[in-house]
N, C-alpha and C. Protein backbone atom coordinates (compact mmCIF):
# COMPACT_ATOMS: atom_id res chain seq x y z
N UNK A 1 -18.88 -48.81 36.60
CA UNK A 1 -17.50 -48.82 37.07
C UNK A 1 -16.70 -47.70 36.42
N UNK A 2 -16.80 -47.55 35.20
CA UNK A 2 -16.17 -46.32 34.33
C UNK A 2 -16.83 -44.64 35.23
N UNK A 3 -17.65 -44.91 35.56
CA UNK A 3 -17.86 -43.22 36.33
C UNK A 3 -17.20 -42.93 37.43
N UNK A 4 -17.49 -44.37 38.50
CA UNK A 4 -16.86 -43.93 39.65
C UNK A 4 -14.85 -44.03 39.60
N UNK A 5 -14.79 -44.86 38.20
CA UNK A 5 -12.98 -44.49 38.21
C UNK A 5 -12.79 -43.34 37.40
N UNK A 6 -13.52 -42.89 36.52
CA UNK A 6 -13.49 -41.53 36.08
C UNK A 6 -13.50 -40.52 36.97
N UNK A 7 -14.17 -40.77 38.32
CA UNK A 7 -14.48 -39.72 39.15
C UNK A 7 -13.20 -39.53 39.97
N UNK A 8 -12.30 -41.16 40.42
CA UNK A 8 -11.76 -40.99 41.31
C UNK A 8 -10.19 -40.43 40.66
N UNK A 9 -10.10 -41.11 39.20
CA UNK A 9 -8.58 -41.14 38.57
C UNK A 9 -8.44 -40.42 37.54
N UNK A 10 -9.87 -39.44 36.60
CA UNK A 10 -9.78 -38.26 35.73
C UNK A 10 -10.18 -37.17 36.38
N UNK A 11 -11.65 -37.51 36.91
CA UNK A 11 -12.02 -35.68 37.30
C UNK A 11 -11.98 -35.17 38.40
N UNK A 12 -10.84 -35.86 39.38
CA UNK A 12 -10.40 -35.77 40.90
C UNK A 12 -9.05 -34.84 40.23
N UNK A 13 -8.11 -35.79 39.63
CA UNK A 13 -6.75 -35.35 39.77
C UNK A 13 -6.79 -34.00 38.40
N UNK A 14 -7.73 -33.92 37.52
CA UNK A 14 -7.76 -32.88 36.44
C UNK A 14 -7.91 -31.57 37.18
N UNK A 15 -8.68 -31.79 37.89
CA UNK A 15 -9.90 -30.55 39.15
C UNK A 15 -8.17 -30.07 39.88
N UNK A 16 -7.64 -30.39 40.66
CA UNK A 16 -6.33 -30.58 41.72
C UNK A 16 -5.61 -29.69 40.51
N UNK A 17 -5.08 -30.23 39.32
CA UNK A 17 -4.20 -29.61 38.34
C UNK A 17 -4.65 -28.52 37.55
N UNK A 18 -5.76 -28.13 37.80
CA UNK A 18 -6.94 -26.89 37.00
C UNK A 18 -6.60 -25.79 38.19
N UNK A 19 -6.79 -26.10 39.41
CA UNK A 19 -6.86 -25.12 40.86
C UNK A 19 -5.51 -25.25 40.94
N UNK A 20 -4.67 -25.88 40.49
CA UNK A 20 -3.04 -25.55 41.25
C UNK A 20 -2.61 -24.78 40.02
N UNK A 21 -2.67 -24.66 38.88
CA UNK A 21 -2.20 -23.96 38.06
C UNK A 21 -2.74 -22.29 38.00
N UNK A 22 -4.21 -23.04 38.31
CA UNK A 22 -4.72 -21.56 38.64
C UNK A 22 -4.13 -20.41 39.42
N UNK A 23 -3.78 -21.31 40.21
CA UNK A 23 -3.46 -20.36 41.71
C UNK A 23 -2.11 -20.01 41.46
N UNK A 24 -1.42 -20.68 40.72
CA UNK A 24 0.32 -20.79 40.17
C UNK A 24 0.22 -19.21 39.19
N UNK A 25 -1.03 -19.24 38.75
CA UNK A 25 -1.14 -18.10 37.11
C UNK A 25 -1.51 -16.82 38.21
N UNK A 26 -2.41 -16.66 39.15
CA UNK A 26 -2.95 -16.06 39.55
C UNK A 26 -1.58 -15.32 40.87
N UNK A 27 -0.86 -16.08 41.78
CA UNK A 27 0.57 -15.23 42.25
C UNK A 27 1.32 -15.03 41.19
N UNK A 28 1.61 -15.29 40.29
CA UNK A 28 2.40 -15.20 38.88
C UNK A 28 2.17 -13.46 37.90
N UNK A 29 0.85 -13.60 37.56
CA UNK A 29 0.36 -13.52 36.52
C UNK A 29 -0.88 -12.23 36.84
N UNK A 30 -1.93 -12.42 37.79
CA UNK A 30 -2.64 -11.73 37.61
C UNK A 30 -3.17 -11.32 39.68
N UNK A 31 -3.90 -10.32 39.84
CA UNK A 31 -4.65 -10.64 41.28
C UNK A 31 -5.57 -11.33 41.84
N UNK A 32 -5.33 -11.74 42.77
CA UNK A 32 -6.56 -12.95 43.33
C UNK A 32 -7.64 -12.12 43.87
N UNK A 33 -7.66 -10.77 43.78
CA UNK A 33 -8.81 -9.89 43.86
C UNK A 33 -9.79 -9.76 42.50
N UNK A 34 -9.31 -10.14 41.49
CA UNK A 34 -9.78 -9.64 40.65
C UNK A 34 -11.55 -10.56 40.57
N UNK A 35 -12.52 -9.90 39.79
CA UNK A 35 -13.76 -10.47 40.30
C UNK A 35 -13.99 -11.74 38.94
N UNK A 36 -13.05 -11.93 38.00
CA UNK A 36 -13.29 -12.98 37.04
C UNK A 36 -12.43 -14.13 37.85
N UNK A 37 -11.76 -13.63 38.67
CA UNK A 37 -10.97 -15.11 39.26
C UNK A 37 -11.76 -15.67 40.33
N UNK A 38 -12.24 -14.88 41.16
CA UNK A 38 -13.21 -14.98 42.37
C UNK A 38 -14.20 -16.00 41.48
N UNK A 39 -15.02 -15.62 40.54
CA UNK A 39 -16.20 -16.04 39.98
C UNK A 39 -15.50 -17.55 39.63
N UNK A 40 -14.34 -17.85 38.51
CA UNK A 40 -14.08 -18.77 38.24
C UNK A 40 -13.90 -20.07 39.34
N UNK A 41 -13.40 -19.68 40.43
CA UNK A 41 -12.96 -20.68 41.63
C UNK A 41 -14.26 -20.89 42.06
N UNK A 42 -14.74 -20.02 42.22
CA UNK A 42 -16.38 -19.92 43.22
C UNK A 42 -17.55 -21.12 42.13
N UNK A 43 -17.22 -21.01 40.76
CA UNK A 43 -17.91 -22.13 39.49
C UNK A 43 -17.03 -23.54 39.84
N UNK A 44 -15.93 -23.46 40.06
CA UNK A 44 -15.12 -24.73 40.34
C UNK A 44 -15.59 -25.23 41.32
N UNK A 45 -15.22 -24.72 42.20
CA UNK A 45 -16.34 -25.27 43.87
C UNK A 45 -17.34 -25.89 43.63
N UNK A 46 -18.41 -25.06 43.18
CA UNK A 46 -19.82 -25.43 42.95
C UNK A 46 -20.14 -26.78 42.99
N UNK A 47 -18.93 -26.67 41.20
CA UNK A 47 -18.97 -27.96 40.42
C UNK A 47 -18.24 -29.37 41.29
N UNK A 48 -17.25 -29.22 41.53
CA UNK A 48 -16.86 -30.34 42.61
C UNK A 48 -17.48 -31.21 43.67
N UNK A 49 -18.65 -30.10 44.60
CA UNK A 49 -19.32 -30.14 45.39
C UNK A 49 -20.30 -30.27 44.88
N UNK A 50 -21.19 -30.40 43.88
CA UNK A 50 -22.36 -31.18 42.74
C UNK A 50 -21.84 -32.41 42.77
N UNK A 51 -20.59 -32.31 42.07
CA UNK A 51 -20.16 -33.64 41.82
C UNK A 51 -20.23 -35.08 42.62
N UNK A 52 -19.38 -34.54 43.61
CA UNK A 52 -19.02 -35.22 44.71
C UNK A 52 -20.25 -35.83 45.57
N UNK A 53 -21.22 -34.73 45.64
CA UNK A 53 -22.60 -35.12 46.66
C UNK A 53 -23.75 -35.74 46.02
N UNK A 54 -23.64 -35.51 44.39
CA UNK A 54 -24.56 -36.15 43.52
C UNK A 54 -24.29 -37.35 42.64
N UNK A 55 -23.04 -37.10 41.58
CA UNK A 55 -22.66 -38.39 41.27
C UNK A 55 -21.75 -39.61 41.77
N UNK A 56 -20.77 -39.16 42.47
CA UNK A 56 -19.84 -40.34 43.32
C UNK A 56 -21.28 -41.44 44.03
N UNK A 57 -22.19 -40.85 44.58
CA UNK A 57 -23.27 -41.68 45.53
C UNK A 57 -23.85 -42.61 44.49
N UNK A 58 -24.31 -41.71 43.36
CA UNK A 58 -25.08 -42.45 42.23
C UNK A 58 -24.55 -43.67 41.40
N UNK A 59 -23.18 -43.60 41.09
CA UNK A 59 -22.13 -44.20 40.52
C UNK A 59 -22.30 -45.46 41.50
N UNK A 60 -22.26 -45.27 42.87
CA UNK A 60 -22.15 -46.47 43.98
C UNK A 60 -23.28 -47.60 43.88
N UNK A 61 -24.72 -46.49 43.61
CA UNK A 61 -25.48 -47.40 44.18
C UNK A 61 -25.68 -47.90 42.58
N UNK A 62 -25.70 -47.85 41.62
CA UNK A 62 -25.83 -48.10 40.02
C UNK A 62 -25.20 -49.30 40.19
N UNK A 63 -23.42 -49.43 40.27
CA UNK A 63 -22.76 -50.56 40.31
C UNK A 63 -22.83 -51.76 41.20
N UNK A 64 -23.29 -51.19 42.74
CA UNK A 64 -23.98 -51.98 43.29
C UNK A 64 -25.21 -52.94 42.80
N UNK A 65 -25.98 -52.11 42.39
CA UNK A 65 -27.17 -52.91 41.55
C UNK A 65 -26.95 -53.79 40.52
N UNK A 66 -26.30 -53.59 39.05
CA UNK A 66 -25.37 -54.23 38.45
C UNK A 66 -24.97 -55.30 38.97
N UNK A 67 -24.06 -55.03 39.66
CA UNK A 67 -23.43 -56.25 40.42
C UNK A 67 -24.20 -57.67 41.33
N UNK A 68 -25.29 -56.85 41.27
CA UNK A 68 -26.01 -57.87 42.08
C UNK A 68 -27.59 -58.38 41.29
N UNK A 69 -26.98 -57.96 39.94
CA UNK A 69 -28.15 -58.79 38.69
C UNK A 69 -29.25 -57.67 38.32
N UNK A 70 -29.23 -56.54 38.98
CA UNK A 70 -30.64 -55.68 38.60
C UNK A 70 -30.17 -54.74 37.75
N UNK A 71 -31.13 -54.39 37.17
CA UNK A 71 -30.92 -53.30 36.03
C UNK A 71 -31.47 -51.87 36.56
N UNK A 72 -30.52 -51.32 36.79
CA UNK A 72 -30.91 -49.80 37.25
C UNK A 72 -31.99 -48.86 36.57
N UNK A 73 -32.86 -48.25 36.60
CA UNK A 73 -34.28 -47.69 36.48
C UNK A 73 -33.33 -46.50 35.20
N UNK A 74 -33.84 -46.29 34.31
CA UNK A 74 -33.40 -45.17 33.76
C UNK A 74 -34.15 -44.11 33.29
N UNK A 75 -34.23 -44.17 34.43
CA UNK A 75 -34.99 -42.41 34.67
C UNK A 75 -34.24 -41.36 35.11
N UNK A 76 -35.08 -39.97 34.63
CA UNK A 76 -34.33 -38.42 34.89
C UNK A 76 -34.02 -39.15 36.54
N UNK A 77 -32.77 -38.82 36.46
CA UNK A 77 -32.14 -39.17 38.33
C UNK A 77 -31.76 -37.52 38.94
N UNK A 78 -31.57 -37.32 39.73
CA UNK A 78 -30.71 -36.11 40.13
C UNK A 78 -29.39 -36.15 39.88
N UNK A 79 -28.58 -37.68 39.20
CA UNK A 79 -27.18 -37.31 38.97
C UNK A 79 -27.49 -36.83 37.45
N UNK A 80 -28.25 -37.26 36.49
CA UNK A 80 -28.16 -36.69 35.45
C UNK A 80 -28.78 -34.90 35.17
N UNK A 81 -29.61 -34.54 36.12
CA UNK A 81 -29.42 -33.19 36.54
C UNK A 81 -28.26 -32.59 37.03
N UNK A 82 -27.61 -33.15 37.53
CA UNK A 82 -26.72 -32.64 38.63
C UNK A 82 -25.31 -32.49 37.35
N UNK A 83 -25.51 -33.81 36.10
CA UNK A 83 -24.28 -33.67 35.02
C UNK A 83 -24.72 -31.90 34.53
N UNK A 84 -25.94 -32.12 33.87
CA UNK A 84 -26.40 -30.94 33.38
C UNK A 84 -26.44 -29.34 33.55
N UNK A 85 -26.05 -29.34 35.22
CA UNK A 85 -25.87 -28.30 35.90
C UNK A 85 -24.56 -27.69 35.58
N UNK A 86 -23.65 -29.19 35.75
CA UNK A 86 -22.22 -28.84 36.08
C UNK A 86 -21.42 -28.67 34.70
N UNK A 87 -22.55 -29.24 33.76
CA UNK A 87 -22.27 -28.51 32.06
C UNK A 87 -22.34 -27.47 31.96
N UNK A 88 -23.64 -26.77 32.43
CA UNK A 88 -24.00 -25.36 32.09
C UNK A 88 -23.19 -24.35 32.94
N UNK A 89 -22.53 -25.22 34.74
CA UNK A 89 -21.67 -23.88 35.58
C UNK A 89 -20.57 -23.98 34.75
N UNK A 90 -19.97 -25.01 34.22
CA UNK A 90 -18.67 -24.66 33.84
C UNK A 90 -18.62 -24.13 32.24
N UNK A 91 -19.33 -24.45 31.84
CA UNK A 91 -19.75 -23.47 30.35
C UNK A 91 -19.51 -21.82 30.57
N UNK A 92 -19.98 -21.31 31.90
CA UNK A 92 -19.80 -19.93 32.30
C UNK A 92 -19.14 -19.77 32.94
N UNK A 93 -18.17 -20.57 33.32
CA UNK A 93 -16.70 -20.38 34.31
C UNK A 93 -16.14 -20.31 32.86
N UNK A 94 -16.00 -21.29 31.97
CA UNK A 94 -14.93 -20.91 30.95
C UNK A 94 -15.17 -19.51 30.25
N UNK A 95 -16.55 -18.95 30.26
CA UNK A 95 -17.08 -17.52 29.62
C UNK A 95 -16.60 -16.76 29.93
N UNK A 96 -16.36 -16.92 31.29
CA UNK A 96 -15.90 -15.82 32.48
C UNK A 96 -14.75 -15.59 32.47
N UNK A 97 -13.80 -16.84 32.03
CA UNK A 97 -12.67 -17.06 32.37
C UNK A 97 -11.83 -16.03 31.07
N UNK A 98 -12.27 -16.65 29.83
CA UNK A 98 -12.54 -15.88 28.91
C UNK A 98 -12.17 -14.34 28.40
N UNK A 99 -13.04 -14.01 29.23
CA UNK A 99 -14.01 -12.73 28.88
C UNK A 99 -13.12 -11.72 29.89
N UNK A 100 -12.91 -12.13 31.06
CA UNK A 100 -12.62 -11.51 32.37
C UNK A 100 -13.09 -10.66 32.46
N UNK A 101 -14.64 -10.72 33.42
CA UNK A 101 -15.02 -9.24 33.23
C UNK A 101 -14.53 -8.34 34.84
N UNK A 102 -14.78 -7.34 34.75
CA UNK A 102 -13.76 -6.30 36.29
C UNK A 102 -12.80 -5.90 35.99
């Protein structure tokens, strides 16, 4: 239950306030041509769309199971790949972000 309300009420509305500020810094502040901003949004995406297609499903069918007395298998799943991925894209979105390279 803690993932899928994490998903819907921390890393839904954090994601929304990360891309609106962005975009707030970026007419403000810097060009939306530039190739460290391109890269950063293009790592955000990624990650959302990992998210969304790998753990929201996983989160469902876990609590489902739970809920109905079984103990979910804990094995390498594709959502815990899919965490691992979205560690390592956004590890290099913040590098990028960083660094700004262009």
């Amino acid at each position: 239950r803690l993932t899928r309300f994490s998903i819907v009420w921390v890393f839904a509305p954090l994601a929304a306030i990360v891309v609106i500020t962005g975009l707030w810094m970026t007419e403000e502040y810097f060009d939306a041509s530039d190739l460290w901003i391109s890269l950063g949004m293009t790592g955000w995406l990624i990650a959302v769309i990992v998210m969304l297609a790998v753990a929201w499903p996983r989160a469902g069918r876990v609590l489902r199971a739970l809920e109905g007395g079984e103990t979910p298998v804990p094995s390498p799943t594709p959502a815990i790949y899919a965490a691992r991925f979205n560690l390592v894209l956004l590890s290099a979105v913040l590098v990028v972000m960083v660094i700004r390279p262009g």
